[in-house]
C-alpha atoms as a PDB file:
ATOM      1  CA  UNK A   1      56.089  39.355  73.175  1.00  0.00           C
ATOM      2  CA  UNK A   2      58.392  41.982  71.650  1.00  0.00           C
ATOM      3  CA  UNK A   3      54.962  44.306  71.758  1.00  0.00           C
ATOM      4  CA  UNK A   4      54.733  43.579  75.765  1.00  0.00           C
ATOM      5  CA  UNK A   5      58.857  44.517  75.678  1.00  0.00           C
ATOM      6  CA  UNK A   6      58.552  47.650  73.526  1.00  0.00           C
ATOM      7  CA  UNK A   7      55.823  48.560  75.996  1.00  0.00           C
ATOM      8  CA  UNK A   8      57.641  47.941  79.552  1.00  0.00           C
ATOM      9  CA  UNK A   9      60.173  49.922  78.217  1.00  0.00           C
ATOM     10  CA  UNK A  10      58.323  52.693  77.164  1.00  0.00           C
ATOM     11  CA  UNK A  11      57.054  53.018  81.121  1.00  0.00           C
ATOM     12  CA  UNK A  12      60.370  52.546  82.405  1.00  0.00           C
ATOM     13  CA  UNK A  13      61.044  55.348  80.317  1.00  0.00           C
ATOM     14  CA  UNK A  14      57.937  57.191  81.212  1.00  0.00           C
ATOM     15  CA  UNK A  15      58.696  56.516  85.040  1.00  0.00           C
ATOM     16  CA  UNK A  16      62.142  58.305  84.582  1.00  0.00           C
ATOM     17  CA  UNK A  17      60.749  61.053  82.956  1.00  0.00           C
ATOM     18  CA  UNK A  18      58.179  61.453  85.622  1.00  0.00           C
ATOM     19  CA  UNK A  19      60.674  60.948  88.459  1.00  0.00           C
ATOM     20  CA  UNK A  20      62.774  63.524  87.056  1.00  0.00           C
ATOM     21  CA  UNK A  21      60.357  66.686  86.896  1.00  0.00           C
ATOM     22  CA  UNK A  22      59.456  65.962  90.240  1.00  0.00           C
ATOM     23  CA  UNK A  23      62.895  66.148  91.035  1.00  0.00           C
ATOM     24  CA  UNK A  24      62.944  69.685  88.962  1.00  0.00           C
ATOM     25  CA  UNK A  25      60.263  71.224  91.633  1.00  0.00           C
ATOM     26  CA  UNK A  26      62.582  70.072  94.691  1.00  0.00           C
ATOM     27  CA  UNK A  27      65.880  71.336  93.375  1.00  0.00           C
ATOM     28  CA  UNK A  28      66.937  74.967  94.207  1.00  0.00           C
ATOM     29  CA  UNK A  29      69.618  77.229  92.438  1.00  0.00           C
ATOM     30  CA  UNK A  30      71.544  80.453  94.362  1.00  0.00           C
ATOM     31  CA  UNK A  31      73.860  82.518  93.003  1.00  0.00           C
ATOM     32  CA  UNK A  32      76.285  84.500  95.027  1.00  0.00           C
ATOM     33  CA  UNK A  33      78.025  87.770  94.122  1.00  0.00           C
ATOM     34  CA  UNK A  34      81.818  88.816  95.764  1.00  0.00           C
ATOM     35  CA  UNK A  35      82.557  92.197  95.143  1.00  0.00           C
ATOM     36  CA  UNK A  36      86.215  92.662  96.370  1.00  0.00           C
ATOM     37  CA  UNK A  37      87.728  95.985  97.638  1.00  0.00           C
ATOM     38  CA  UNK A  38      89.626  98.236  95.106  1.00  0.00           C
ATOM     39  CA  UNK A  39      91.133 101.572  94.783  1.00  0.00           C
ATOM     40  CA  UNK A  40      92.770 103.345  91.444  1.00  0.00           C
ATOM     41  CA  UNK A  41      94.912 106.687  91.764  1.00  0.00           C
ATOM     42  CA  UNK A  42      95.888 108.814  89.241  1.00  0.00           C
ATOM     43  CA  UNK A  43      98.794 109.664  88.910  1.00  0.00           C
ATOM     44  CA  UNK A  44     100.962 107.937  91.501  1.00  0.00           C
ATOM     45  CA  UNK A  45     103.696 110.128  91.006  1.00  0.00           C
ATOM     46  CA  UNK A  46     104.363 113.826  91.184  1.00  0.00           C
ATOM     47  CA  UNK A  47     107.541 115.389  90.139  1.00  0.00           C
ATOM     48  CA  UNK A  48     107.991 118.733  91.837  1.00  0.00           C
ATOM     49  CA  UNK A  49     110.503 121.270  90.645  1.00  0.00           C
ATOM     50  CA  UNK A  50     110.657 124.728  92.268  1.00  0.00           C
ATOM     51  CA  UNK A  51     113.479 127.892  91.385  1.00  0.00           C
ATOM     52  CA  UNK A  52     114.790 130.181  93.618  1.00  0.00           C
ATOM     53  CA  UNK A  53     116.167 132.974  92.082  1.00  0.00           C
ATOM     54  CA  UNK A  54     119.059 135.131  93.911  1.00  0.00           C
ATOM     55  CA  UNK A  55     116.712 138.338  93.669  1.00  0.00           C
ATOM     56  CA  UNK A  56     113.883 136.694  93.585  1.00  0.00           C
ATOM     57  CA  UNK A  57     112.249 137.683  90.025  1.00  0.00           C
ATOM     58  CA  UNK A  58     112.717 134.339  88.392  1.00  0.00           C
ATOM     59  CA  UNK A  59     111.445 132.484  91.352  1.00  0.00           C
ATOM     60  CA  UNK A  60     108.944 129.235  90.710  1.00  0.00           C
ATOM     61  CA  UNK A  61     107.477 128.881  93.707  1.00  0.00           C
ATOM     62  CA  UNK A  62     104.323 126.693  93.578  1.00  0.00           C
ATOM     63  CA  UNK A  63     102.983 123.996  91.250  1.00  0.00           C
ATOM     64  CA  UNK A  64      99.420 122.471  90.871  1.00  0.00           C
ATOM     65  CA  UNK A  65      98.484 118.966  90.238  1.00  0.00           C
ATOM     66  CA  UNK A  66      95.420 117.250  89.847  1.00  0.00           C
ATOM     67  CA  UNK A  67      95.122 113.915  91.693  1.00  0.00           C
ATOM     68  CA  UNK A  68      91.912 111.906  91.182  1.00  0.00           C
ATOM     69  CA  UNK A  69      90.771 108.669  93.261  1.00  0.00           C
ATOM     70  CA  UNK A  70      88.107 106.240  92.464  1.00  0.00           C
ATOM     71  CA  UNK A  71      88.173 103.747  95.259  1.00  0.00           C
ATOM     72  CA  UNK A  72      85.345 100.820  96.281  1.00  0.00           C
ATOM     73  CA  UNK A  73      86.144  99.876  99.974  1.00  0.00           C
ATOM     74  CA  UNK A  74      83.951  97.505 102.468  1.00  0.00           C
ATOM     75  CA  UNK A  75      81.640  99.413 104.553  1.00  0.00           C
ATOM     76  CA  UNK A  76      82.747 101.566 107.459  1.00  0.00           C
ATOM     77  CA  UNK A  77      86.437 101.339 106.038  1.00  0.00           C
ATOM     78  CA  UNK A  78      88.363 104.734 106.255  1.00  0.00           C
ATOM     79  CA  UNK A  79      89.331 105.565 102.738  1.00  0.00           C
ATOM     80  CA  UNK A  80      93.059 107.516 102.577  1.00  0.00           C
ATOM     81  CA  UNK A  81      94.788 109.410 100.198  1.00  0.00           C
ATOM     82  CA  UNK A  82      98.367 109.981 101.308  1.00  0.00           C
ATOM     83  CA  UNK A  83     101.544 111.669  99.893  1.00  0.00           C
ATOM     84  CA  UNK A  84     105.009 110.892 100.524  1.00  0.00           C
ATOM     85  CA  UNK A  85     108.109 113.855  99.847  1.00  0.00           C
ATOM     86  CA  UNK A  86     110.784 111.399  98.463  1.00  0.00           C
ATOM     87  CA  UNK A  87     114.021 112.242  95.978  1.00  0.00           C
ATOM     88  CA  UNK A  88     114.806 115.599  97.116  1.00  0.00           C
ATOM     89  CA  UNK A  89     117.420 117.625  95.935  1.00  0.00           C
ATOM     90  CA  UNK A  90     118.801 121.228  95.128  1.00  0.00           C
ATOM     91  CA  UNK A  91     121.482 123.516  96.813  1.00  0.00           C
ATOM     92  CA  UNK A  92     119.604 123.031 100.370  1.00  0.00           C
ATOM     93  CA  UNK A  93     117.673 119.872 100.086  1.00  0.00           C
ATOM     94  CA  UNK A  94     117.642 119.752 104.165  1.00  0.00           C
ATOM     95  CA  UNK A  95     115.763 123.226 104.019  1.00  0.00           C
ATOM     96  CA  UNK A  96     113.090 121.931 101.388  1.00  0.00           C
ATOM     97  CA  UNK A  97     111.999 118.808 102.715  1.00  0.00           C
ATOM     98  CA  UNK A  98     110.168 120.505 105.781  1.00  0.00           C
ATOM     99  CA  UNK A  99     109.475 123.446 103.548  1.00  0.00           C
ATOM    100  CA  UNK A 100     106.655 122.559 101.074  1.00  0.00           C
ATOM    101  CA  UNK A 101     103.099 123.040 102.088  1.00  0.00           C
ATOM    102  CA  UNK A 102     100.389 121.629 100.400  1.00  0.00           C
ATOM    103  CA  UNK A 103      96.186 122.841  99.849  1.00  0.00           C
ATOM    104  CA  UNK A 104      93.891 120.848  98.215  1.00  0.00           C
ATOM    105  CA  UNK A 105      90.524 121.572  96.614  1.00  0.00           C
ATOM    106  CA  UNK A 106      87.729 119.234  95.582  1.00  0.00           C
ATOM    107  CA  UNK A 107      87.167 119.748  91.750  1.00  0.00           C
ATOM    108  CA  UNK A 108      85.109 116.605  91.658  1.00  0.00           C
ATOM    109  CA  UNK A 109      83.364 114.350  93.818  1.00  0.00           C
ATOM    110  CA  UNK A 110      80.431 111.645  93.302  1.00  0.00           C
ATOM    111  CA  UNK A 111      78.918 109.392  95.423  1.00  0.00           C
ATOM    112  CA  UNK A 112      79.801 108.258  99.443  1.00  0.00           C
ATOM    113  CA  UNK A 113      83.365 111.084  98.017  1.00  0.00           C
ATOM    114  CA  UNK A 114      81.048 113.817  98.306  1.00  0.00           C
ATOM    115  CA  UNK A 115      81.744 113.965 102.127  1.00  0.00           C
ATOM    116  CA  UNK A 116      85.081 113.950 101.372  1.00  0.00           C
ATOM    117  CA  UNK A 117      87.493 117.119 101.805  1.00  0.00           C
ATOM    118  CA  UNK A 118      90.797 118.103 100.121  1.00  0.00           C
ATOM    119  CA  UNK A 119      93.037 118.520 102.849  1.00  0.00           C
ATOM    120  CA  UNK A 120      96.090 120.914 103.818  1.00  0.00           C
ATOM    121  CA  UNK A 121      99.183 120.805 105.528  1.00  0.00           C
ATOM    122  CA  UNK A 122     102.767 120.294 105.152  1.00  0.00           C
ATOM    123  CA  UNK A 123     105.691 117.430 104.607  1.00  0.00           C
ATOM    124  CA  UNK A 124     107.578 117.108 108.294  1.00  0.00           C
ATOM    125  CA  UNK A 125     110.251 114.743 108.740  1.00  0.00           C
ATOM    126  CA  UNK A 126     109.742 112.284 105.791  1.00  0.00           C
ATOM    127  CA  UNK A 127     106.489 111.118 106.899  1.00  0.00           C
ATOM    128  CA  UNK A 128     103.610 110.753 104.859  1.00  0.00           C
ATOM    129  CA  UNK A 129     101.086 113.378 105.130  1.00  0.00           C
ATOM    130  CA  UNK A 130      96.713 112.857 104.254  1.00  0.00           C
ATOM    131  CA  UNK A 131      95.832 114.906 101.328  1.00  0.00           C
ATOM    132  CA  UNK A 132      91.949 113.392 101.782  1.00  0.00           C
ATOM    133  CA  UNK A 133      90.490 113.820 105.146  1.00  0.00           C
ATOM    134  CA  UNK A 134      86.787 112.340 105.578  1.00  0.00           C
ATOM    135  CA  UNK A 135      86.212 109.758 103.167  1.00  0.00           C
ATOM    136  CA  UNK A 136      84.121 106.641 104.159  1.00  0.00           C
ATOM    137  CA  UNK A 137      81.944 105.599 101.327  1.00  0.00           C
ATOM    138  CA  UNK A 138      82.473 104.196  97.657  1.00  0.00           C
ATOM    139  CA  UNK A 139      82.912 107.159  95.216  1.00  0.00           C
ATOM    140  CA  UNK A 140      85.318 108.959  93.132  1.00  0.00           C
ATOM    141  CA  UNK A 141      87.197 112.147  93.983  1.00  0.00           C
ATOM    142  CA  UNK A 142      89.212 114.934  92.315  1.00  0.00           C
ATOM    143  CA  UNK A 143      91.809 117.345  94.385  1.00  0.00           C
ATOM    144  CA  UNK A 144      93.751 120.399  92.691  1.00  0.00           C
ATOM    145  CA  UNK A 145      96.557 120.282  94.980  1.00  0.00           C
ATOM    146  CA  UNK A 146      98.538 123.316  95.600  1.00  0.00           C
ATOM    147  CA  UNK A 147     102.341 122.187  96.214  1.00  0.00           C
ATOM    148  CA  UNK A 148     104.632 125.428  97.192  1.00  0.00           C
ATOM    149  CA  UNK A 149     107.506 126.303  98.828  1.00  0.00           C
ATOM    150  CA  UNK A 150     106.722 127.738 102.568  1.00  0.00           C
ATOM    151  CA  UNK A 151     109.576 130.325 102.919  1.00  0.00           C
ATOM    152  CA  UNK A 152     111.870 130.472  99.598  1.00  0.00           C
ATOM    153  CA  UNK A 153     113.880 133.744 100.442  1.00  0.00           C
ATOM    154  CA  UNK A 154     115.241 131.103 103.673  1.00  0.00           C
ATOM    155  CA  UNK A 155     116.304 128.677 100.925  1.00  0.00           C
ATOM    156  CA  UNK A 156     120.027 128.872  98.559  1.00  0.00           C
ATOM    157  CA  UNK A 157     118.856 129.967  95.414  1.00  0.00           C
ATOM    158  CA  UNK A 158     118.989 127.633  92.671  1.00  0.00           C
ATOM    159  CA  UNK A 159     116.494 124.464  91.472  1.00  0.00           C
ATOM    160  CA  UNK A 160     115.085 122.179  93.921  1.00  0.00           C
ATOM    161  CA  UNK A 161     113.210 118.818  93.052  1.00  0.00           C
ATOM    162  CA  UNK A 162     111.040 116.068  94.415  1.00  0.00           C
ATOM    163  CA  UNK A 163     109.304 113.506  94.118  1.00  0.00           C
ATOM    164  CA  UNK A 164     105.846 112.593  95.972  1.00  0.00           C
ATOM    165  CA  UNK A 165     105.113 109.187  95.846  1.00  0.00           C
ATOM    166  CA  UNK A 166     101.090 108.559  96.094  1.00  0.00           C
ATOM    167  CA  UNK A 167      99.037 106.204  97.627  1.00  0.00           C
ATOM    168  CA  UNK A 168      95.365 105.430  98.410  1.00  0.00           C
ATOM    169  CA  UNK A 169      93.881 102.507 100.309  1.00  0.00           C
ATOM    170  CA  UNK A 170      90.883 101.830 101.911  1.00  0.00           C
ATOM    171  CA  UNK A 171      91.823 100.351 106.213  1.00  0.00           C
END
């Protein structure tokens, strides 16, 4: 008797077993993968400071920065760097906000950045202005930036300062 009970047991057990890796060849396993937008900037803050002299031979009239982006965006997404003239002051703080121009220059660019240009222009009214123009695929790009006063000799003399506030997001 217990040899007939050691015995149904054994193919109850054998049963599972045999149920299970049949089960095995049914089941299926996926794996999914987000990869979620992102964007780094560095830096994300420029302090300007220009000098205007009286006669002009102590003037400090332009200042270069370097302002690298590495950004991973969704496809088709326009990628933008943009800079914002904030914190301005100096004798005539009125006359330098519309006065500083801007040219950039690619030092570096990989990937979907390589279509990417360094753009130019100038701060108007407080808004912010592109410093990337182009930029639609995943990548990492470096601008030397050319920040300089457009017409000092209109300015008071004395030193003028600012602050550009940066930003880069991919929309």
């Amino acid at each position: 008797m217990k040899k007939r009970s050691v015995w149904c047991t054994f193919l109850a057990a054998l049963a599972l077993v045999v149920a299970a890796v049949g089960a095995q060849h049914q089941a299926s396993t996926g794996l999914a993968v987000q990869v979620a937008p992102e964007a780094h900037l560095d830096p994300t803050q420029v302090a300007l400071r220009f000098q205007v002299s009286e006669d002009g031979t102590s003037d400090i009239t332009s200042q270069t920065q370097a302002i690298a982006a590495w950004v991973r965006a969704l496809p088709n997404q326009q990628i933008r760097v943009t800079a914002r003239l904030e914190n301005v002051t100096g004798p005539d703080s009125a006359g330098l906000a519309s006065g500083i121009q801007f040219s950039g220059s690619t030092t570096r660019a990989t990937e979907g950045a390589r279509g990417a240009t360094c753009a130019s222009g100038s701060f108007v009214g407080g808004a912010a202005q592109e410093l990337v123009a182009g930029w639609r695929r995943n990548g990492r790009l470096t601008c030397s930036v050319r920040f300089a006063l457009a017409n000092p000799r209109s300015l008071q003399p004395g030193v003028y300062a600012a602050v550009l506030s940066l930003a880069v997001r991919a929309e």
